[in-house]
Protein backbone atom coordinates (compact mmCIF):
# COMPACT_ATOMS: atom_id res chain seq x y z
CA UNK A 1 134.62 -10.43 -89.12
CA UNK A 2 132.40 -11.30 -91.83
CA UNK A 3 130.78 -14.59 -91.75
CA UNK A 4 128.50 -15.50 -93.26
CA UNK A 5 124.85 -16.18 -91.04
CA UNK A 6 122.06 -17.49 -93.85
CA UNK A 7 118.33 -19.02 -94.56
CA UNK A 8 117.01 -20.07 -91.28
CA UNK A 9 119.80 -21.87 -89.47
CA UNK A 10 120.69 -20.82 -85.80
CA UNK A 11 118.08 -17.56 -86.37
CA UNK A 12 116.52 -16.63 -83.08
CA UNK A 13 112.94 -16.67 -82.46
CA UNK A 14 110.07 -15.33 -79.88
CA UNK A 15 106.69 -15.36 -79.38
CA UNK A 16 103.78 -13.66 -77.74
CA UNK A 17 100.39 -15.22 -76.27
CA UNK A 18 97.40 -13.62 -75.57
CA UNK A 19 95.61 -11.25 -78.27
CA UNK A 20 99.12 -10.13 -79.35
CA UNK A 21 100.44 -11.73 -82.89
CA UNK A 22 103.26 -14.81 -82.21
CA UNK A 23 106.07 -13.67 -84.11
CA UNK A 24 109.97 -15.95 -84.22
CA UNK A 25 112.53 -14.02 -86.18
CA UNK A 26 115.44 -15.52 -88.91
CA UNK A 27 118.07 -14.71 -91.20
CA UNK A 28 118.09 -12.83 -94.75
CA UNK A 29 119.13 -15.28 -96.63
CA UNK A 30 118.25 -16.98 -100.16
CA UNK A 31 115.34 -18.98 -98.56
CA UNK A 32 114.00 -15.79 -96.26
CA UNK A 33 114.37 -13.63 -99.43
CA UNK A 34 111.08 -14.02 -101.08
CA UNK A 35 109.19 -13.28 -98.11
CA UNK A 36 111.58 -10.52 -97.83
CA UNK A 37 110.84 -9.43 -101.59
CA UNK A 38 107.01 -9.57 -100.74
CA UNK A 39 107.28 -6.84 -97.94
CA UNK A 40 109.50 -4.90 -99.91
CA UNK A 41 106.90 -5.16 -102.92
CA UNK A 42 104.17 -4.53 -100.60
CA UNK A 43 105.53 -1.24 -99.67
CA UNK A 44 106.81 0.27 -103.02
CA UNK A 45 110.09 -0.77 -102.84
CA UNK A 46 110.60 1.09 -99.16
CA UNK A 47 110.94 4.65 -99.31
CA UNK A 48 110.86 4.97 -102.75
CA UNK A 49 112.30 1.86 -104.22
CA UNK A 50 114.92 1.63 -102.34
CA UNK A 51 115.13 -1.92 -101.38
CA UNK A 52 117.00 -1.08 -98.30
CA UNK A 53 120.45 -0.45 -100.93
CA UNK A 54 121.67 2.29 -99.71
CA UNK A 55 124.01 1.41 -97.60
CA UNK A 56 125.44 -0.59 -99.70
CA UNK A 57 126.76 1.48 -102.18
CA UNK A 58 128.21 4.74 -102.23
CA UNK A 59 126.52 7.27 -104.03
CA UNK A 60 128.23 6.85 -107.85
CA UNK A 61 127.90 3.17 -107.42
CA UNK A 62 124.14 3.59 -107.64
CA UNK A 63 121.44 2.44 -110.16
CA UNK A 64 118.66 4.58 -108.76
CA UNK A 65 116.02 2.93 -109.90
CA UNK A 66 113.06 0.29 -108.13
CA UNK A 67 114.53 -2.57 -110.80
CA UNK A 68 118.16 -2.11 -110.32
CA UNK A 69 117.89 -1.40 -106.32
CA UNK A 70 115.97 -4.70 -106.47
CA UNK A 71 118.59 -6.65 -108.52
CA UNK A 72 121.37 -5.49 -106.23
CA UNK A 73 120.03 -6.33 -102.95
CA UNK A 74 119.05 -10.26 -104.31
CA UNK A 75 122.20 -10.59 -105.76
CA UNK A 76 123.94 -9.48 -102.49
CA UNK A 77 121.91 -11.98 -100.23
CA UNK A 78 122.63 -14.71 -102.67
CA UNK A 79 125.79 -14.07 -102.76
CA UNK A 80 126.06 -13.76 -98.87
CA UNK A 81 126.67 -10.25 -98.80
CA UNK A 82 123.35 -8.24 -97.25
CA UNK A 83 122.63 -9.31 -94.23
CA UNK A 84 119.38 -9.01 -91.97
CA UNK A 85 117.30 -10.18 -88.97
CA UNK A 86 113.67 -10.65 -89.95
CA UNK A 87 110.45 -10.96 -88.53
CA UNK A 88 107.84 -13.58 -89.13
CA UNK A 89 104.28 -13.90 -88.11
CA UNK A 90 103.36 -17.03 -90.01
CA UNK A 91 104.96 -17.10 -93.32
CA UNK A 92 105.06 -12.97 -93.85
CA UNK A 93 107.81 -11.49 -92.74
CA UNK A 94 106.47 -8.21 -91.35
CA UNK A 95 109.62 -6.46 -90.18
CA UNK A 96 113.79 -6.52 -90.10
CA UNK A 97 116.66 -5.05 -88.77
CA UNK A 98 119.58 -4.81 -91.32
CA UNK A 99 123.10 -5.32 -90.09
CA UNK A 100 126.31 -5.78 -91.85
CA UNK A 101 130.23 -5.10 -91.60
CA UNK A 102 131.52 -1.11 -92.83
CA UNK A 103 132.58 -2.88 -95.62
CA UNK A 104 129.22 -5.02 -96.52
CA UNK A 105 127.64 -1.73 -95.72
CA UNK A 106 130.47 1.27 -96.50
CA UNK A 107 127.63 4.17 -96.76
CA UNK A 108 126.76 6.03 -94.32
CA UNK A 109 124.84 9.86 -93.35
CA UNK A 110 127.13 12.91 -92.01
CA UNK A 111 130.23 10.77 -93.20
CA UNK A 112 132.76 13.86 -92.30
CA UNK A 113 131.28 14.25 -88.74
CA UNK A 114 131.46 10.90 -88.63
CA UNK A 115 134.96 9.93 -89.61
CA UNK A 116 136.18 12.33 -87.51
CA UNK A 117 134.88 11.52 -83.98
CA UNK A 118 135.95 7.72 -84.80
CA UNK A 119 138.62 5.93 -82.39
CA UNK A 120 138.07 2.55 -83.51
CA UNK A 121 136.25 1.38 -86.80
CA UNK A 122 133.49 -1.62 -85.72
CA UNK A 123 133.17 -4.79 -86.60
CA UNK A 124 128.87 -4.22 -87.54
CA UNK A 125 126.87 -1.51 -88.23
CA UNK A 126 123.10 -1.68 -87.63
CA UNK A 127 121.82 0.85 -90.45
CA UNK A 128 118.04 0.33 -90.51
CA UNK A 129 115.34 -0.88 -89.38
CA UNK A 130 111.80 -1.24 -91.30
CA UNK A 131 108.19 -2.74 -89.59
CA UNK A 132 105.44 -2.91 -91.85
CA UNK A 133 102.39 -0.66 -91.47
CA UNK A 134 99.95 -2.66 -88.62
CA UNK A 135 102.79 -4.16 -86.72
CA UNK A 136 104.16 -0.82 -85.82
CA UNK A 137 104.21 0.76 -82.06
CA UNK A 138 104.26 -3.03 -80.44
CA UNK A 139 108.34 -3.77 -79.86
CA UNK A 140 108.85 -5.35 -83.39
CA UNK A 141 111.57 -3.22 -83.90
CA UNK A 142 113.25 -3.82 -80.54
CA UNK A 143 112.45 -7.76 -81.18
CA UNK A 144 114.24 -7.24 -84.74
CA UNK A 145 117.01 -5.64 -83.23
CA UNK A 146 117.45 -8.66 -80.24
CA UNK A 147 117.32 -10.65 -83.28
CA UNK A 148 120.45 -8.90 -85.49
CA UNK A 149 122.33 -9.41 -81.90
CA UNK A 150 122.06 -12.80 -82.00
CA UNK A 151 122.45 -13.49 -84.94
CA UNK A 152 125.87 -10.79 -84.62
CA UNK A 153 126.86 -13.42 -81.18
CA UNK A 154 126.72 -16.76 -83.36
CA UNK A 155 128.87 -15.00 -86.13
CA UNK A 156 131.43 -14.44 -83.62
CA UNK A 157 130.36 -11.16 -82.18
CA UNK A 158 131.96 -8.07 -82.25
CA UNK A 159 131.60 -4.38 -81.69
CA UNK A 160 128.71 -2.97 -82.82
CA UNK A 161 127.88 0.54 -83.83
CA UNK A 162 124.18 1.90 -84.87
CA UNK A 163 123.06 5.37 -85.57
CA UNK A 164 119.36 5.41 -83.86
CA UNK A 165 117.43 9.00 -83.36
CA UNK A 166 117.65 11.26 -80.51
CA UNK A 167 114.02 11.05 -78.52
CA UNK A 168 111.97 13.61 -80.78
CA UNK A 169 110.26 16.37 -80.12
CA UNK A 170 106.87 15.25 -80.95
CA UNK A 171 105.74 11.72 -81.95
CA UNK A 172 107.12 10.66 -85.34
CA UNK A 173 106.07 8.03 -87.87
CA UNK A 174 107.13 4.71 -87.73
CA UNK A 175 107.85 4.82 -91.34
CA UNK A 176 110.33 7.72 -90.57
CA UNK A 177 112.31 6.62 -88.02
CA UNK A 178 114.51 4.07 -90.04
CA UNK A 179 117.12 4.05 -87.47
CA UNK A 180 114.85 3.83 -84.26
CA UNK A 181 115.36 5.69 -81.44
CA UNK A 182 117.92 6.21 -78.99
CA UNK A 183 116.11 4.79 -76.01
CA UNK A 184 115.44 1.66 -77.54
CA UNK A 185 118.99 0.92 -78.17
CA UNK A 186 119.88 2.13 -74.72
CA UNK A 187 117.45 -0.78 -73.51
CA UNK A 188 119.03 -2.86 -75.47
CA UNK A 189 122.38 -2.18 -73.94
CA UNK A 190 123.95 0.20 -76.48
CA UNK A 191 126.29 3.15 -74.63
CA UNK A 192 126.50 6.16 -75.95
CA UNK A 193 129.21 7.61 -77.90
CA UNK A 194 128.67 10.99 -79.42
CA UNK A 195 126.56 12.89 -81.88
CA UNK A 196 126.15 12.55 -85.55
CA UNK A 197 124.38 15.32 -87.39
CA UNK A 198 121.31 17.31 -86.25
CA UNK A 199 119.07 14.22 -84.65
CA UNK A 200 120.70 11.33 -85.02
CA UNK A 201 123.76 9.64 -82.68
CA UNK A 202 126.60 7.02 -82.22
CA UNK A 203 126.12 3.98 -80.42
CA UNK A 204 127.97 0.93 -79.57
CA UNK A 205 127.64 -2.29 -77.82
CA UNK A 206 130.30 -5.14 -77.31
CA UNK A 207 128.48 -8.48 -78.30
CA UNK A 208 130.32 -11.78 -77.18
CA UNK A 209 130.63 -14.68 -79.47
CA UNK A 210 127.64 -17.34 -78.74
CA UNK A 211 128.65 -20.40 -76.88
């Protein structure tokens, strides 16, 4: 189940009133990816230059560097292959929610652990999430994740797996939390399967195919 969801078309979108910024969310695609490039540039590359690569590629596979980790993700969303829900207030996209099939997205943390608790491989994997510094702490995330979801429902649907935090101890930073938090997802409808290294967990969610 890999189709293909790009630019714009079908993308989800929602708004706010009041004080609170209107934001609609769409696709990563080869008409979202500049604005996409622009947050990434805005933010060194995302921890570190990483362009949000590395689930992509296993660990050989990669260039390691802000150029090449910038190369490879374009030439995956051209080519259909990267796939992400982002958020827009006006022309900026501020936030996303990256989503993809094991094989569009094959790495993965506490891979042992992992492949042994697994009954049934998914169809997606929601790896990460980033929100741009100012738009954090107001339900982007949980916005870009809604978004990923639908966009998941008009590719057909399928199971879906994601790997948020367990709640943590004390307050963390937005820009650490890369996989969100277990509550969120549990609001979002995700059950709980079982644990995956120290703070981190396994979640799924059946999502139906859109009319």
């Amino acid at each position: 189940m890999d189709r293909e969801t790009s630019g714009s078309r079908g993308a989800p979108r929602a708004t706010s009133t009041g004080r609170t910024p209107a934001y609609r969310v769409a696709a990563l695609g080869a008409t979202t990816w500049p604005a996409f490039a622009r947050l990434a540039e805005k933010n060194n590359g995302i921890w570190g230059g990483c362009w949000c690569t590395w689930f992509h590629t296993m660990a050989a596979e990669k260039t390691r560097t802000y150029e090449g980790n910038r190369d490879l993700k374009e030439q995956l969303v051209r080519e259909g292959r990267a796939h992400a829900a982002l958020v827009f207030q006006g022309d900026d996209a501020v936030a996303w929610c990256q989503y993809g099939s094991p094989r569009e997205l094959p790495n993965i943390y506490h891979r042992k652990e992992y492949l042994a608790g697994m009954v049934q491989e998914p169809d997606y994997r929601i790896t990460c999430f980033f929100v741009d510094r100012g738009h954090r702490h107001g339900g982007v995330a949980a916005l870009a994740l809604a978004g990923a979801l639908e966009l998941i429902a008009r590719a057909g649907g399928g199971l879906v797996e994601a790997y948020p935090q367990e709640a943590p101890a004390k307050k963390a930073s937005g820009s650490l939390l890369y996989s969100c938090t277990r509550t969120m997802f549990e609001r979002a409808g995700f059950s709980y399967d079982r644990p995956k290294g120290l703070k981190h967990c396994v979640m799924h969610k059946v999502v139906s195919p859109a009319p």
